[in-house]
PDB file of N, CA and C in Angstrom:
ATOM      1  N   UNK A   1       6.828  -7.371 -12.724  1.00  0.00           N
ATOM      2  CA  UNK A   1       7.346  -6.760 -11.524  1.00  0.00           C
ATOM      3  C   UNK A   1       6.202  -6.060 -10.811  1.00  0.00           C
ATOM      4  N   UNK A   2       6.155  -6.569  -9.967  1.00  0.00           N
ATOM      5  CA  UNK A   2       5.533  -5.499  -8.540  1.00  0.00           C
ATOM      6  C   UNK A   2       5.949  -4.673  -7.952  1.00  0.00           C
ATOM      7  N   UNK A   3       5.646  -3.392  -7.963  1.00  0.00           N
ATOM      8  CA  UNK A   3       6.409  -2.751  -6.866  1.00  0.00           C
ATOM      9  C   UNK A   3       4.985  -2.137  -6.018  1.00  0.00           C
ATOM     10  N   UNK A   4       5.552  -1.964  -4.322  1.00  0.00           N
ATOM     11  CA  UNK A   4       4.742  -1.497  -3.799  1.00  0.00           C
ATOM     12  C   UNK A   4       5.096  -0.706  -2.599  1.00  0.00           C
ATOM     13  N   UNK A   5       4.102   0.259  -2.080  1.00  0.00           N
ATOM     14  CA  UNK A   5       4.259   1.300  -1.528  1.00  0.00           C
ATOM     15  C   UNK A   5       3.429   1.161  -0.143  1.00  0.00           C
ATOM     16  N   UNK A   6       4.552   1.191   0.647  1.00  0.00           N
ATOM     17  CA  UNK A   6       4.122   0.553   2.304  1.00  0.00           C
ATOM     18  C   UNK A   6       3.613   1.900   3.070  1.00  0.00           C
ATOM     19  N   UNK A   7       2.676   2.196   3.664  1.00  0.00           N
ATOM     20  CA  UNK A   7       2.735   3.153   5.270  1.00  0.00           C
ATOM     21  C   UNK A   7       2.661   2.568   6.147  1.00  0.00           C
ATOM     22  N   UNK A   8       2.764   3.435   7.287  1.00  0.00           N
ATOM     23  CA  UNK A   8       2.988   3.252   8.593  1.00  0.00           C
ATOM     24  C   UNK A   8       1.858   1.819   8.858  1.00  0.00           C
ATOM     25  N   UNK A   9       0.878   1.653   7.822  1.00  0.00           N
ATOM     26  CA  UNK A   9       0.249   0.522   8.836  1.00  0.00           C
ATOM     27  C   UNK A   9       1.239  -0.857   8.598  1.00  0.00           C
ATOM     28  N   UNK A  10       1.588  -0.759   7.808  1.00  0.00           N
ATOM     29  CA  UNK A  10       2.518  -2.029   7.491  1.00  0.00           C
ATOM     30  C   UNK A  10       3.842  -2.003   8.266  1.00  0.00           C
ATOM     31  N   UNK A  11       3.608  -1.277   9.373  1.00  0.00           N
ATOM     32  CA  UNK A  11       5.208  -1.705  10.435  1.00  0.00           C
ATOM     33  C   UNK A  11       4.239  -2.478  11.745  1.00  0.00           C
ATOM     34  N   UNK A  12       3.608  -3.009  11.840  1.00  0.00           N
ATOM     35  CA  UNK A  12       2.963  -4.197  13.070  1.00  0.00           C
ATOM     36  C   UNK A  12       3.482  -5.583  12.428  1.00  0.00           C
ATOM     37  N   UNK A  13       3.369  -6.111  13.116  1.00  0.00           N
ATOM     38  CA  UNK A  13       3.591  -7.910  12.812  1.00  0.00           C
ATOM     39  C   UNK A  13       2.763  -8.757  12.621  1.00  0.00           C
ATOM     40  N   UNK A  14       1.168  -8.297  12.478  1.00  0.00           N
ATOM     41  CA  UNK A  14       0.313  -8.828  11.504  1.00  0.00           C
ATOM     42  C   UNK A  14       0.201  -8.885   9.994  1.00  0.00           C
ATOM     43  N   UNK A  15       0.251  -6.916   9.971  1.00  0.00           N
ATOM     44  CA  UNK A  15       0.520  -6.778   8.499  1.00  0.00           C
ATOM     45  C   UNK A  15       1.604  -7.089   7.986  1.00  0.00           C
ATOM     46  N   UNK A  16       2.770  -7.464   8.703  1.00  0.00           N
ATOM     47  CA  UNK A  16       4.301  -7.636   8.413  1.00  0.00           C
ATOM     48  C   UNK A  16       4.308  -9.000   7.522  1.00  0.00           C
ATOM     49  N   UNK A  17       3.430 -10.170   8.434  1.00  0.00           N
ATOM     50  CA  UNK A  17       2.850 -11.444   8.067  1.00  0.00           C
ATOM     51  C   UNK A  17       2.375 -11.517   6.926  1.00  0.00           C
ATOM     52  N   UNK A  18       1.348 -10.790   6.689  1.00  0.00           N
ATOM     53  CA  UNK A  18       0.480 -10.997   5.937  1.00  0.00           C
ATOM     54  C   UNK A  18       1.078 -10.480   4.300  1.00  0.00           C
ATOM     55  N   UNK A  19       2.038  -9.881   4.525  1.00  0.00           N
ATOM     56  CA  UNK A  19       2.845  -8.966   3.413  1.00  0.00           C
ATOM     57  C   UNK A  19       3.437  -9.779   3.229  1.00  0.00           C
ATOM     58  N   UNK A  20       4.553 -10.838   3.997  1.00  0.00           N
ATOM     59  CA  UNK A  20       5.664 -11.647   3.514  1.00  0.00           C
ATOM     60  C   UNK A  20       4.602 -13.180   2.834  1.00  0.00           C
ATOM     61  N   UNK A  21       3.813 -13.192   3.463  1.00  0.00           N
ATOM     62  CA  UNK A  21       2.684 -14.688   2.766  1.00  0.00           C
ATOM     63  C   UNK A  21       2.595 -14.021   1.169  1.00  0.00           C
ATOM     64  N   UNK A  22       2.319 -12.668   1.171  1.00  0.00           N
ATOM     65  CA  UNK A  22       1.488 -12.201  -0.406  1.00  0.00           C
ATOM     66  C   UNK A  22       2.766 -12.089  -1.196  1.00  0.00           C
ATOM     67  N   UNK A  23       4.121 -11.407  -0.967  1.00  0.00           N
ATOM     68  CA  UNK A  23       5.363 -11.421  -1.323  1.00  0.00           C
ATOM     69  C   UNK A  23       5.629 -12.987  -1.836  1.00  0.00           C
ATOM     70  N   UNK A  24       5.462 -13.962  -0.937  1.00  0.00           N
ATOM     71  CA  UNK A  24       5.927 -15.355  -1.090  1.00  0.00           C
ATOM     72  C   UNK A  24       4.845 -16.355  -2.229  1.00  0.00           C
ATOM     73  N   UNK A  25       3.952 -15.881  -2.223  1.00  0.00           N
ATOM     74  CA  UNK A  25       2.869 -16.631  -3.477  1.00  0.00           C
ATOM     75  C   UNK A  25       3.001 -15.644  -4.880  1.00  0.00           C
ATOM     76  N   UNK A  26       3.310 -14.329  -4.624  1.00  0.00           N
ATOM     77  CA  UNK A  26       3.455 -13.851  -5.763  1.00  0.00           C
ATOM     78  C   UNK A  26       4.790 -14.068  -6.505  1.00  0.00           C
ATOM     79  N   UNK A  27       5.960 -14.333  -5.601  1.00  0.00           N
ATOM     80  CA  UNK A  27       7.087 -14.809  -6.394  1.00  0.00           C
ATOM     81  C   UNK A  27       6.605 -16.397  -6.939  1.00  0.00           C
ATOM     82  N   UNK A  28       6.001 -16.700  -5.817  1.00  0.00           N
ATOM     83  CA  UNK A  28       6.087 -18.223  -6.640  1.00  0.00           C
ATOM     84  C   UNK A  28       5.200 -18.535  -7.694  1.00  0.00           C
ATOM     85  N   UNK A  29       4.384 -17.681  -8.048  1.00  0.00           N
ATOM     86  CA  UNK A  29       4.181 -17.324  -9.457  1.00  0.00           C
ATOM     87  C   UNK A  29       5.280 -16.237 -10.642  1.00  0.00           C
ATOM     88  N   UNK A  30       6.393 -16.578 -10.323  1.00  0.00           N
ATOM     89  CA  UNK A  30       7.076 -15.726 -11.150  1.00  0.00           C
ATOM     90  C   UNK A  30       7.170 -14.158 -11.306  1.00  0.00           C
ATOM     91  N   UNK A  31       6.443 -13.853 -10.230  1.00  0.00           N
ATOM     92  CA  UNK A  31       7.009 -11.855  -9.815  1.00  0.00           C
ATOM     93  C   UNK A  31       8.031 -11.624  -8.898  1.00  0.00           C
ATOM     94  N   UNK A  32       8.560 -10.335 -10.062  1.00  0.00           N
ATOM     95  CA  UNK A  32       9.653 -10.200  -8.650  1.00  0.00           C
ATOM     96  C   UNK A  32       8.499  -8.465  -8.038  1.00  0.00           C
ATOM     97  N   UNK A  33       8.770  -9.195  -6.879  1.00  0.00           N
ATOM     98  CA  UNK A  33       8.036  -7.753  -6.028  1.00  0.00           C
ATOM     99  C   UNK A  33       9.141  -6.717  -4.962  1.00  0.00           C
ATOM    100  N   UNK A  34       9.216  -5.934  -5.413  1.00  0.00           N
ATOM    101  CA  UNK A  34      10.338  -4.629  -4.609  1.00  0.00           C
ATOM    102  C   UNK A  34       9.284  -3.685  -3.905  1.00  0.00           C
ATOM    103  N   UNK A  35       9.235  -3.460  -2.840  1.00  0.00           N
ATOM    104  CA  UNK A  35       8.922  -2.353  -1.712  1.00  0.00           C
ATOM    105  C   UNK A  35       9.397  -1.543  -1.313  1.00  0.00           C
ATOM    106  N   UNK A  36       8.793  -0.562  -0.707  1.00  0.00           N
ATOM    107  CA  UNK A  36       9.186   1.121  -0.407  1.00  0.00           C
ATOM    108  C   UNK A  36       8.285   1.620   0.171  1.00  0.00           C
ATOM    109  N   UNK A  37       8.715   2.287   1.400  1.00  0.00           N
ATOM    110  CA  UNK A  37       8.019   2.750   2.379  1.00  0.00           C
ATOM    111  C   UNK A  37       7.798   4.261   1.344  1.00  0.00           C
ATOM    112  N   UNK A  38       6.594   4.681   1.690  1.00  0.00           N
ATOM    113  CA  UNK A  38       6.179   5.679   0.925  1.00  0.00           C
ATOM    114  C   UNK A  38       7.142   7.096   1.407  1.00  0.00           C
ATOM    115  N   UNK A  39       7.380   7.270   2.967  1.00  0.00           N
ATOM    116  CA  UNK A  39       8.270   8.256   2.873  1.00  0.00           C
ATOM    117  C   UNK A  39       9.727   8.239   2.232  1.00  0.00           C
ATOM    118  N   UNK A  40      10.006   6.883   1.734  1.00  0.00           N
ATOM    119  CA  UNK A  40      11.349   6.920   0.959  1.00  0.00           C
ATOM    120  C   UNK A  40      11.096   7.806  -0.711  1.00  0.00           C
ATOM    121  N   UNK A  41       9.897   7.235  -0.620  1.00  0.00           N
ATOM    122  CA  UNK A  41       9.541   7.599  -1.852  1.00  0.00           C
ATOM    123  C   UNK A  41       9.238   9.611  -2.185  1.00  0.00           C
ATOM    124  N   UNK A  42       9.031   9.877  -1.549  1.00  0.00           N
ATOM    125  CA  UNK A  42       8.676  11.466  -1.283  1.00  0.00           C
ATOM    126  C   UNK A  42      10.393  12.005  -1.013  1.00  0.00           C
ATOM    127  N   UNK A  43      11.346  11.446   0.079  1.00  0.00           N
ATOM    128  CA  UNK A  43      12.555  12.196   0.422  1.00  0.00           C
ATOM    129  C   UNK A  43      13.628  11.630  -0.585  1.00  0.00           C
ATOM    130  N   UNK A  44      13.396  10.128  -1.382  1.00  0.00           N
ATOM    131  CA  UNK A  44      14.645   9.970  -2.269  1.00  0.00           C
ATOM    132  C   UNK A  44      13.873   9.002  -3.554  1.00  0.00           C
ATOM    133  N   UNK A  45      13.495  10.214  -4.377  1.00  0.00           N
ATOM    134  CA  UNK A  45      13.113   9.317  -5.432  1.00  0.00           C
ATOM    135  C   UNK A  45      13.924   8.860  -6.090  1.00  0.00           C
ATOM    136  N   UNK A  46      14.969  10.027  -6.814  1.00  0.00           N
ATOM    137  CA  UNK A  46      15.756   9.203  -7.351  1.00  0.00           C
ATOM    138  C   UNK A  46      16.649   8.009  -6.996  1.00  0.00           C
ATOM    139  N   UNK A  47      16.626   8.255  -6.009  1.00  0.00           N
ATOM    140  CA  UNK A  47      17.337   6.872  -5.470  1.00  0.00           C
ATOM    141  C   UNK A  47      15.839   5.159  -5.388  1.00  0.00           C
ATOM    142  N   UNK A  48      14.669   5.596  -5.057  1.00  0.00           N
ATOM    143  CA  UNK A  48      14.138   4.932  -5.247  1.00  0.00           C
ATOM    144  C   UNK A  48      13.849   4.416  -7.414  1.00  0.00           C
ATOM    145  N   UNK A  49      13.943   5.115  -7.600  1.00  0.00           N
ATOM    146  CA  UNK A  49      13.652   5.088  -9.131  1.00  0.00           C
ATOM    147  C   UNK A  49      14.710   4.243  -9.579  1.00  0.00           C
ATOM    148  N   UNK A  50      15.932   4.795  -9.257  1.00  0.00           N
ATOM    149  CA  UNK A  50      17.162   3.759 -10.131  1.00  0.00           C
ATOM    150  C   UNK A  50      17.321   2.515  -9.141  1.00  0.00           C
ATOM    151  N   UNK A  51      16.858   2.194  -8.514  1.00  0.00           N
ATOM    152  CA  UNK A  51      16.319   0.594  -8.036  1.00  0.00           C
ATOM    153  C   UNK A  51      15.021  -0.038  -8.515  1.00  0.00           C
ATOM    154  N   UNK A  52      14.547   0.609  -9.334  1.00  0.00           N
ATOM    155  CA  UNK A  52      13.066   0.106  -9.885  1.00  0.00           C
ATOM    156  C   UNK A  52      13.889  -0.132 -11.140  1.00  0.00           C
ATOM    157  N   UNK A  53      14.614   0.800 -11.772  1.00  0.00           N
ATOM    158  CA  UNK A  53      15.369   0.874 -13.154  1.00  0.00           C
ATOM    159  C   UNK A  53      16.543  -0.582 -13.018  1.00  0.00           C
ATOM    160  N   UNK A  54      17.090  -0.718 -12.130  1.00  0.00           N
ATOM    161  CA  UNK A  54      18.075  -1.454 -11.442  1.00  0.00           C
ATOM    162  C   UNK A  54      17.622  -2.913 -11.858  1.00  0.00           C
ATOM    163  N   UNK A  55      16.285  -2.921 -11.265  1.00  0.00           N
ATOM    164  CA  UNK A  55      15.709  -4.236 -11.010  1.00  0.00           C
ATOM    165  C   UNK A  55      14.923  -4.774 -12.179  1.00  0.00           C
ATOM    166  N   UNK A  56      14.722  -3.901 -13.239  1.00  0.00           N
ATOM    167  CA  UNK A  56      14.115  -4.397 -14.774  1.00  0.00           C
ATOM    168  C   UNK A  56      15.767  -5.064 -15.552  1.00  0.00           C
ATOM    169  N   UNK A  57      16.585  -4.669 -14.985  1.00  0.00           N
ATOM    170  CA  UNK A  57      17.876  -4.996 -15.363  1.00  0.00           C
ATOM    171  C   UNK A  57      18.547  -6.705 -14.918  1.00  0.00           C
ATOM    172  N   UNK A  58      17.763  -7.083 -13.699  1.00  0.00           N
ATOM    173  CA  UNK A  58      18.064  -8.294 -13.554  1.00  0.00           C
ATOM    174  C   UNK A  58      16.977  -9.151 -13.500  1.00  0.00           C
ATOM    175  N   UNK A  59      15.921  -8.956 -14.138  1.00  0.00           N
ATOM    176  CA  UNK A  59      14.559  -9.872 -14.326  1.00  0.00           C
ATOM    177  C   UNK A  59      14.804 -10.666 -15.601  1.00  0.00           C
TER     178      UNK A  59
END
């Protein structure tokens, strides 16, 4: 599992691109990859956490 932690530069539609290409070769090597904007991560961890916990549950 991947998980990764987005900022503000990753809301344009280059980096948007370039994120869904790296998302799409890394599954197709068998990762599952989950994302999170870093301010989710600071205002709701626990809610970010039991989706990381969530997601070891259906791998």
């Amino acid at each position: 599992m991947i998980i990764e932690l987005d900022g503000g530069v990753h809301l344009n539609s280059a980096t948007e691109e370039r994120d869904l290409k790296r998302t799409g070769y890394l599954e197709g090597i068998e990762f599952k990859v989950i994302r999170f904007e870093n301010k989710m991560v600071f205002d709701f961890l626990p809610t970010v956490l039991k989706e990381i916990k969530n997601n070891f549950r259906t791998t």
